[in-house]
Protein backbone atom coordinates (compact mmCIF):
# COMPACT_ATOMS: atom_id res chain seq x y z
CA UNK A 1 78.33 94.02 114.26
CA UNK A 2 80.43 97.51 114.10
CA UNK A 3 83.37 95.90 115.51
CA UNK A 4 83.22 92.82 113.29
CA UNK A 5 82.93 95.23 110.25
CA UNK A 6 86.20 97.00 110.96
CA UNK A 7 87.37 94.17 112.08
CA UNK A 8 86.96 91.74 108.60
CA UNK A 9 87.74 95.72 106.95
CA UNK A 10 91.17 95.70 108.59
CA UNK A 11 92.03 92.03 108.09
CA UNK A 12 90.72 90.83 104.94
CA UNK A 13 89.74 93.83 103.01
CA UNK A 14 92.55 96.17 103.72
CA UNK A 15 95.49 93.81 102.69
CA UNK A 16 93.53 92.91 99.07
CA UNK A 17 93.65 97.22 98.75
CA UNK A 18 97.10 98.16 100.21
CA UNK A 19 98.41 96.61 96.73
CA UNK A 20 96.93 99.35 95.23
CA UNK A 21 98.11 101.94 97.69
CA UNK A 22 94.31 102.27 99.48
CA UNK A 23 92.12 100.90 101.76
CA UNK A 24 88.81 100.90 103.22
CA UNK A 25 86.89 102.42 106.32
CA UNK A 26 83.64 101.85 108.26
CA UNK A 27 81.76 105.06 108.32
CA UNK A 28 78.33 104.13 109.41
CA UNK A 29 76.33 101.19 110.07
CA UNK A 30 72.56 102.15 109.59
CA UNK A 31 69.40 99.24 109.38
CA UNK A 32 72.06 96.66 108.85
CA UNK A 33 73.63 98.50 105.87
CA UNK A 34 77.89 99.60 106.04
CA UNK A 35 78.64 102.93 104.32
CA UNK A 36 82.73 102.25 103.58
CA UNK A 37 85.02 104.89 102.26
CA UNK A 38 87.54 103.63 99.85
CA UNK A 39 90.84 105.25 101.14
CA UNK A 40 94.24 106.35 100.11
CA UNK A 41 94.65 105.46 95.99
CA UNK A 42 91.25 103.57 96.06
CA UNK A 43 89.75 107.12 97.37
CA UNK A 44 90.11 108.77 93.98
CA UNK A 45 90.02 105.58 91.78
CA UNK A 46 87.27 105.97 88.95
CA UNK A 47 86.30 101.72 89.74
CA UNK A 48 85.61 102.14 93.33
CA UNK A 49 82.28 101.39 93.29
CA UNK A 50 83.00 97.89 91.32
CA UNK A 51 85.64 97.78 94.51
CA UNK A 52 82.77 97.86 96.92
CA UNK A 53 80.84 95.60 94.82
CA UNK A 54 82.84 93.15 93.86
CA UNK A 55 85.02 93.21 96.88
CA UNK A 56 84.21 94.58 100.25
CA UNK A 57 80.24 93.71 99.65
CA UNK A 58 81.15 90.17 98.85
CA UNK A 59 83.71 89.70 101.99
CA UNK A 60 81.35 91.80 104.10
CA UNK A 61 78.18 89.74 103.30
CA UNK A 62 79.76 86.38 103.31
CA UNK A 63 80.89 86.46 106.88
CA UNK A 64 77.89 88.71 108.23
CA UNK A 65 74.79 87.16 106.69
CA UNK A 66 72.69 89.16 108.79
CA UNK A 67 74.37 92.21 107.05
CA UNK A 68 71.51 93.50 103.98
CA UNK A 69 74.14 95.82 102.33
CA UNK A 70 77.17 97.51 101.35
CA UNK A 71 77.34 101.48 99.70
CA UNK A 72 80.54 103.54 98.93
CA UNK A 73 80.72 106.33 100.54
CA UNK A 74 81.75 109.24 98.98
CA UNK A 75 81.65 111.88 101.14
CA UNK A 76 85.01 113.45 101.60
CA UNK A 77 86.96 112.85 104.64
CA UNK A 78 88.09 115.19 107.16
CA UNK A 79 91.82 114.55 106.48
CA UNK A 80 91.38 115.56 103.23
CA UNK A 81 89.37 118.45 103.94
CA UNK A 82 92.66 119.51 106.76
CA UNK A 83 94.74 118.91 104.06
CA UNK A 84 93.33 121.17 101.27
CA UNK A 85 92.76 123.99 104.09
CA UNK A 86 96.91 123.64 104.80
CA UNK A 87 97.35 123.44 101.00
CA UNK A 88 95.47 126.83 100.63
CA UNK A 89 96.92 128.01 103.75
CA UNK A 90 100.26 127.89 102.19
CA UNK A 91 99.96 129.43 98.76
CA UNK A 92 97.77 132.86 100.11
């Protein structure tokens, strides 16, 4: 079902986002639940969580019945954590 999650992420999620300069990653599939990180734009957007709602759970759900649910995850990724450590890098 992992594969088939970044699979309908990367075809029917990702194209709906990229209009808003983001998109959306897989970043753990636990008891038939998907934790998805909004990325790019959609990272820092204040809606996200409607995005997940009212977006990625309904495309998500609709093609994987067997999936129970969909949660932002908000945990901060480790490209932006490498990027603030060059940022801070630079101005010491």
């Amino acid at each position: 079902m992992e594969e088939r999650i970044k699979q309908l992420l990367e075809e029917k999620v990702n194209p709906l986002l990229a209009r808003h300069y983001g998109g959306a990653e897989l970043t753990a599939l636990e008891n038939n639940v998907a934790k998805v990180r909004m990325t790019g734009a959609c990272g820092s957007c204040p809606s996200a969580q409607y995005t997940i709602e009212d977006v990625v759970k309904q495309i998500l759900m609709e093609a994987l019945p067997e999936l129970e649910d969909v949660v932002l995850d908000t945990s901060v990724s480790d490209d932006l954590i490498d990027m603030a450590k060059k940022i801070l890098r630079k101005e010491v």
